[in-house]
Protein backbone atom coordinates (compact mmCIF):
# COMPACT_ATOMS: atom_id res chain seq x y z
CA UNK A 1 -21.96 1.71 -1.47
CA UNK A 2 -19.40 2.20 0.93
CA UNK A 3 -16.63 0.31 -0.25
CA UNK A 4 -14.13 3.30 -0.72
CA UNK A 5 -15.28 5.48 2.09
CA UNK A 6 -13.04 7.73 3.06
CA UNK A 7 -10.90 7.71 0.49
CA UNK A 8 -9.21 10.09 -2.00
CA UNK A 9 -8.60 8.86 -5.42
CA UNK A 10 -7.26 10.63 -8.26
CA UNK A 11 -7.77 9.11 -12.11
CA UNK A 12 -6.12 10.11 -14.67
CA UNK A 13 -7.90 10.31 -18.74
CA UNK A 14 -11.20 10.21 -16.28
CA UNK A 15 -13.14 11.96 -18.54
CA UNK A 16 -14.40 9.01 -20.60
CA UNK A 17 -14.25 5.56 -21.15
CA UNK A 18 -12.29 3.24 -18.73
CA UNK A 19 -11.11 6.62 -16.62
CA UNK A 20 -14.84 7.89 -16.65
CA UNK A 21 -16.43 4.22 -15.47
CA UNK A 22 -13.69 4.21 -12.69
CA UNK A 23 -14.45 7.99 -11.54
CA UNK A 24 -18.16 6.60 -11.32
CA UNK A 25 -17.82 3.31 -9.86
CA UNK A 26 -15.17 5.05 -6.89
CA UNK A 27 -17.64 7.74 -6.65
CA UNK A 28 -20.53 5.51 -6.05
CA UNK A 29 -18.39 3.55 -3.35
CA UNK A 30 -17.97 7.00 -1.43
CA UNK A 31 -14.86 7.74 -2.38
CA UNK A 32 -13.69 11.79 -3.45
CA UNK A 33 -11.75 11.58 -6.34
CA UNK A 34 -10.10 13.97 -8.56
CA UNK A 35 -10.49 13.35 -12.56
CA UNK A 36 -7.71 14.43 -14.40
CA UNK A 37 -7.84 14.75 -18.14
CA UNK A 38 -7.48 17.06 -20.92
CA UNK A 39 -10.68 16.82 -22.24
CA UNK A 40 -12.47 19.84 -20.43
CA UNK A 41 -15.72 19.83 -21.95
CA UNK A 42 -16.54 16.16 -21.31
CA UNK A 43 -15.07 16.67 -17.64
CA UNK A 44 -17.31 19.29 -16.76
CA UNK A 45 -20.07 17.23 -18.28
CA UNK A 46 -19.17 14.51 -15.95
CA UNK A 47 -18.40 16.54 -13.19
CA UNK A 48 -22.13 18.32 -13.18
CA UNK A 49 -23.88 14.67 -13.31
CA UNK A 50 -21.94 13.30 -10.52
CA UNK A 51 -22.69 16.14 -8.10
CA UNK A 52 -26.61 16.09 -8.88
CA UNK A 53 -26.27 12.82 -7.63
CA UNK A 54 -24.31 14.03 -4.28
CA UNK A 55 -20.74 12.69 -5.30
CA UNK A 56 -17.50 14.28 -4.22
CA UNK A 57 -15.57 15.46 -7.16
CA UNK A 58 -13.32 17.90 -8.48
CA UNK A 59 -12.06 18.13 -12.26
CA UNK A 60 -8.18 19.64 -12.96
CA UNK A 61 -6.88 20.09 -16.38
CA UNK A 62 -3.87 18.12 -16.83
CA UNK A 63 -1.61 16.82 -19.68
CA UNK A 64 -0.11 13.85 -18.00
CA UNK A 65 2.85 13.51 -20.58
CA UNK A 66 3.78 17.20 -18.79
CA UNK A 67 5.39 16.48 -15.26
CA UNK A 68 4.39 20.10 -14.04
CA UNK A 69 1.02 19.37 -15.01
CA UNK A 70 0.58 16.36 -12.63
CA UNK A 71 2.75 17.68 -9.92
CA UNK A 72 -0.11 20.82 -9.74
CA UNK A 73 -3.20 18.78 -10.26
CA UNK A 74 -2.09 16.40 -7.62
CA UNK A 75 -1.09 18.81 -4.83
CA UNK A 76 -4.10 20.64 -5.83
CA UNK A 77 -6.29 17.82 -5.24
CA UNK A 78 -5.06 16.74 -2.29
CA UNK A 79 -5.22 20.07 -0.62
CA UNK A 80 -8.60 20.01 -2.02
CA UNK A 81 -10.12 17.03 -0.16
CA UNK A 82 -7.47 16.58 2.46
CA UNK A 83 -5.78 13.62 1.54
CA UNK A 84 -4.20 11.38 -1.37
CA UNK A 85 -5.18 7.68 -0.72
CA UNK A 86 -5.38 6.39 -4.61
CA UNK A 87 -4.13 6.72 -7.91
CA UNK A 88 -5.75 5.27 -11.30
CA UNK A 89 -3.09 6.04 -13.97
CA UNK A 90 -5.82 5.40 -16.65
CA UNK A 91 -4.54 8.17 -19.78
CA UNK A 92 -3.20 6.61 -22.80
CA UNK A 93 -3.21 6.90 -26.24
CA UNK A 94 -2.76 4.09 -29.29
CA UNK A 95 -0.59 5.74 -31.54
CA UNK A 96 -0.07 4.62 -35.00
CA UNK A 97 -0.84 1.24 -36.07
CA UNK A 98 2.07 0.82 -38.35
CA UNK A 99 4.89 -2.39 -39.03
CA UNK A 100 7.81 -1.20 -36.62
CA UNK A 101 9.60 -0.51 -39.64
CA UNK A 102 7.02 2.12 -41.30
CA UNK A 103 6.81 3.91 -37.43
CA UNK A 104 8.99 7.48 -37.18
CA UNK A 105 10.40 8.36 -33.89
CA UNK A 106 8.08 11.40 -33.30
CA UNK A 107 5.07 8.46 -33.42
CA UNK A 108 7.13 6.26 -31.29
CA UNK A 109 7.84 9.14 -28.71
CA UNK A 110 4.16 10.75 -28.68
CA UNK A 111 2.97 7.12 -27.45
CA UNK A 112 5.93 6.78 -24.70
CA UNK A 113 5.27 10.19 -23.56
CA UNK A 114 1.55 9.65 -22.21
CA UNK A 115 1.63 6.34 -21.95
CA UNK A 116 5.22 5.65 -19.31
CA UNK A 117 6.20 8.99 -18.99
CA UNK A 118 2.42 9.83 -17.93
CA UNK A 119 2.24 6.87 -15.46
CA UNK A 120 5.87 7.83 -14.02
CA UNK A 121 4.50 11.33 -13.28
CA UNK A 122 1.86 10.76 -11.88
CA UNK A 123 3.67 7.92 -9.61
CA UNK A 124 6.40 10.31 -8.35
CA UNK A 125 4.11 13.30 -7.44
CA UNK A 126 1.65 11.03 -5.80
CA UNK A 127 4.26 9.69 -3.77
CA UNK A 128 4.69 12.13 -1.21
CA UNK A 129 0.75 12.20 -0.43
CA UNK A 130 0.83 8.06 0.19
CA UNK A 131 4.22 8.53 2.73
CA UNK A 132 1.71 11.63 4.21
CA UNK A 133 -1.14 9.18 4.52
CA UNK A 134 1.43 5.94 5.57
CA UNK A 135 -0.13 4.08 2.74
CA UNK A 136 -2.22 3.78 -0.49
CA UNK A 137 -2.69 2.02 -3.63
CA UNK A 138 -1.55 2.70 -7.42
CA UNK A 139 -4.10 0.76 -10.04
CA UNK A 140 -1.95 0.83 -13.60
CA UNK A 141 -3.91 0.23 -16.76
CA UNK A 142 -1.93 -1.45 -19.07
CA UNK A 143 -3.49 -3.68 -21.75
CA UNK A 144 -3.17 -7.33 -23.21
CA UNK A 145 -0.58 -5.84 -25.44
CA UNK A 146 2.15 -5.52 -22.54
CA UNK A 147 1.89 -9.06 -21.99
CA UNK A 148 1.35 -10.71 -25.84
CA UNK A 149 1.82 -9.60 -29.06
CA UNK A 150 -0.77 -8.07 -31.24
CA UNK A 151 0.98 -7.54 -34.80
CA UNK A 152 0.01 -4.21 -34.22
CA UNK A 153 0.93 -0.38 -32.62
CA UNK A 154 4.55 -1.38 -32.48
CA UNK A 155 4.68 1.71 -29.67
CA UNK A 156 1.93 0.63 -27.81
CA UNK A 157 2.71 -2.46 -27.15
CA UNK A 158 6.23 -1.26 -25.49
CA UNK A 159 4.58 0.96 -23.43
CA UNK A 160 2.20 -1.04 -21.92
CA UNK A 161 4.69 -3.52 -21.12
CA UNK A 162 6.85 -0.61 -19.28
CA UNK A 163 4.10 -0.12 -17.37
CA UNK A 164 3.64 -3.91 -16.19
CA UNK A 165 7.18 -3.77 -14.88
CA UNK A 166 6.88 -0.55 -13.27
CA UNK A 167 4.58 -1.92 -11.58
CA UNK A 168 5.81 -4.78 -10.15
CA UNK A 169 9.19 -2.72 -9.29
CA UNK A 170 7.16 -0.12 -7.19
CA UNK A 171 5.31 -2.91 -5.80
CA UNK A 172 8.50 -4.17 -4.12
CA UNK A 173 10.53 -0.65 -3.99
CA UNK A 174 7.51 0.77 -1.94
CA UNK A 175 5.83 -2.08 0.40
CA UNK A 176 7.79 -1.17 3.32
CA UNK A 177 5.77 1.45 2.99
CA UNK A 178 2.58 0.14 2.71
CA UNK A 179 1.62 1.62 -0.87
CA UNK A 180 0.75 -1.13 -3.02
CA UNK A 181 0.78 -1.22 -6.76
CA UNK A 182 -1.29 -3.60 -9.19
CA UNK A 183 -2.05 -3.15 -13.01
CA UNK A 184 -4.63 -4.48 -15.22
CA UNK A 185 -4.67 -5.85 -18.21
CA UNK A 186 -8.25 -5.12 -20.12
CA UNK A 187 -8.99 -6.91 -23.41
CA UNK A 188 -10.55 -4.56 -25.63
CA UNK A 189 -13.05 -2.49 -24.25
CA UNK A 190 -15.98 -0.94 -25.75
CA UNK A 191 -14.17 3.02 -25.76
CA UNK A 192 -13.83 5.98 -27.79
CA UNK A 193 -9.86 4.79 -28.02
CA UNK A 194 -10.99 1.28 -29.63
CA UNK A 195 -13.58 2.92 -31.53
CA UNK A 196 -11.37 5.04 -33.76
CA UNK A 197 -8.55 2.76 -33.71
CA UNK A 198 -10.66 0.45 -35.61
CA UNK A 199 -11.93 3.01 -38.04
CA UNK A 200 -8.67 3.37 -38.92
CA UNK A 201 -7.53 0.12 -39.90
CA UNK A 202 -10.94 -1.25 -41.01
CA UNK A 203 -13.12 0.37 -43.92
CA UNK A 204 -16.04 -1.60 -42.09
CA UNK A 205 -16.74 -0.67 -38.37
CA UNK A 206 -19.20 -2.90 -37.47
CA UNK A 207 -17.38 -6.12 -39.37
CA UNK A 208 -14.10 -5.57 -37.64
CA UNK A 209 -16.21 -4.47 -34.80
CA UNK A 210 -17.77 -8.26 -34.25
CA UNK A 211 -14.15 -9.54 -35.72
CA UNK A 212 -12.70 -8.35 -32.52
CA UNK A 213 -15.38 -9.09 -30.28
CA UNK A 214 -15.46 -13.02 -31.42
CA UNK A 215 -11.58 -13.26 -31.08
CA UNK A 216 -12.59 -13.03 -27.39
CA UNK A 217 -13.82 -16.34 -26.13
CA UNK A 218 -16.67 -14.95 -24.10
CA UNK A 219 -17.85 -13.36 -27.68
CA UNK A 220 -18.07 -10.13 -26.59
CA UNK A 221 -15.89 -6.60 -26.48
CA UNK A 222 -15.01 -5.96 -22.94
CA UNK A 223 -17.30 -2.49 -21.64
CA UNK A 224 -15.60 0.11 -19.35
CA UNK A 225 -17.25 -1.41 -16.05
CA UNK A 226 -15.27 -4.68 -16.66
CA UNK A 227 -12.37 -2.85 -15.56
CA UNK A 228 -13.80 -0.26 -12.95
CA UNK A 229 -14.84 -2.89 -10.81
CA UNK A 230 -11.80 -4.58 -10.53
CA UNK A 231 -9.96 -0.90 -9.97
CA UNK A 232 -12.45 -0.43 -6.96
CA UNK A 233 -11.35 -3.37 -5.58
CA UNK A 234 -7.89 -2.55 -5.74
CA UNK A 235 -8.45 0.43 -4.45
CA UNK A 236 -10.47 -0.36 -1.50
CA UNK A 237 -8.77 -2.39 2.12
CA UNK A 238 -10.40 -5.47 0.38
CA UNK A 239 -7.36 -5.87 -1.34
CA UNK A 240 -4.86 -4.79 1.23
CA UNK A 241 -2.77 -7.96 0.89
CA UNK A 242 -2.26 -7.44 -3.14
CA UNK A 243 0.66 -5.85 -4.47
CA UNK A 244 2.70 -6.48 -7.54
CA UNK A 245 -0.10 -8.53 -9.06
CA UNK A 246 -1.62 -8.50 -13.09
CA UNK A 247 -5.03 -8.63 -13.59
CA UNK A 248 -6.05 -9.95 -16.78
CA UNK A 249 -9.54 -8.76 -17.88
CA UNK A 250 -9.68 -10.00 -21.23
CA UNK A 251 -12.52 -12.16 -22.01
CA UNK A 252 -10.55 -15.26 -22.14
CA UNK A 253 -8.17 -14.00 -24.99
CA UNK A 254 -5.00 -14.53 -24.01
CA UNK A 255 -6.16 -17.86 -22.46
CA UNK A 256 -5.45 -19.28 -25.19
């Protein structure tokens, strides 16, 4: 319960899904943490049940593929509690699921825009809280699809893998420092995201539903939790000797 104690975390797309489970999870282990999304509705939603239950947390409206955006919600926050100790750059979109050759640049460039540019954002403006603090810790989400290929979301795939290596070049570029950066690499995960990216591409839900789930060799989809537990740790002094690491949380499937 106490894992993250003292700690200020912000989370971006931590409204639902992966973004929400890691908002709950830090929460639980006493951290404060800011959720940043543009979904106000469901972040007010989330926002009302944590504090019944005594949490610390504060919801900003921010577009993370528009620098100003992040640079407010993040100062914001970290007047708000004090201190920036964490950062879960969690928001990311799909995009089309398209051959590269069938894939305009306006689809290409909506994916790169949340997806890098949102995770570079976020990175810079956090920055100057972690030298404040003389430390902290950066938890990327990228995906199995920035280290394999799919045969899918042409765009997607070269995000995620932007992020990996943004990652590991912060890792390095910042340890002096003693801001560490780590991403992980979920399978597919039970979400909204994977939800309606299969109900486009599949006239069956539940049939390309338990298609994807038995492509994993543990048989099931991946749920949000999966993920949140591992971001805890990353975020927590249990991990203060990992930087510039992947964690693959994938079931088994790129095991293979």
């Amino acid at each position: 319960m106490h894992r993250l104690r003292n700690k200020v975390v912000a989370v971006t797309g931590g409204a639902q899904g992966i973004g929400r489970a890691c908002v709950e999870r830090a929460t639980e282990e006493g951290a404060a943490v800011a959720v940043l999304d543009i979904l106000d509705q469901e972040g007010a939603a989330l926002i009302a049940d944590l504090r019944a239950k005594g949490r610390t947390v504060e919801y900003w409206h921010c577009d993370v593929a528009h620098e100003a955006d992040l640079r407010s919600a993040l100062d914001a926050a970290a007047k708000r509690f004090g201190a920036l100790h964490g950062l879960v750059n969690n928001a990311g979109i799909a995009g089309i699921s398209r051959p590269t050759h069938e894939v305009t640049e306006a689809q290409w460039d909506a994916v790169q825009s949340v997806n890098v540019k949102g995770v570079f954002f976020a990175t810079k403006h956090a920055l100057p809280h972690f030298f404040q603090a003389k430390g902290g810790s950066v938890v990327n989400i990228s995906s199995i699809a920035g280290l394999v290929g799919l045969a899918s979301v042409p765009p997607y795939h070269a995000a995620k893998g932007a992020v990996r290596l943004m990652t590991k070049n912060d890792a390095i570029q910042y340890a002096s420092k003693q801001i560490r950066f780590n991403s992980i690499h979920p399978g597919y995960i039970w979400t909204a995201m994977v939800e309606n990216h299969l109900k486009a591409n599949s006239p069956n839900l539940e049939a390309a539903k338990a298609a994807v789930a038995a492509s994993h060799p543990l048989g099931r989809l991946g749920a949000p939790d999966d993920i949140a537990w591992c971001v805890v740790y990353l975020l927590s002094d249990e991990s203060a000797f990992v930087t510039g690491a992947e964690f693959v949380i994938d079931g088994g499937y790129t095991a293979r």
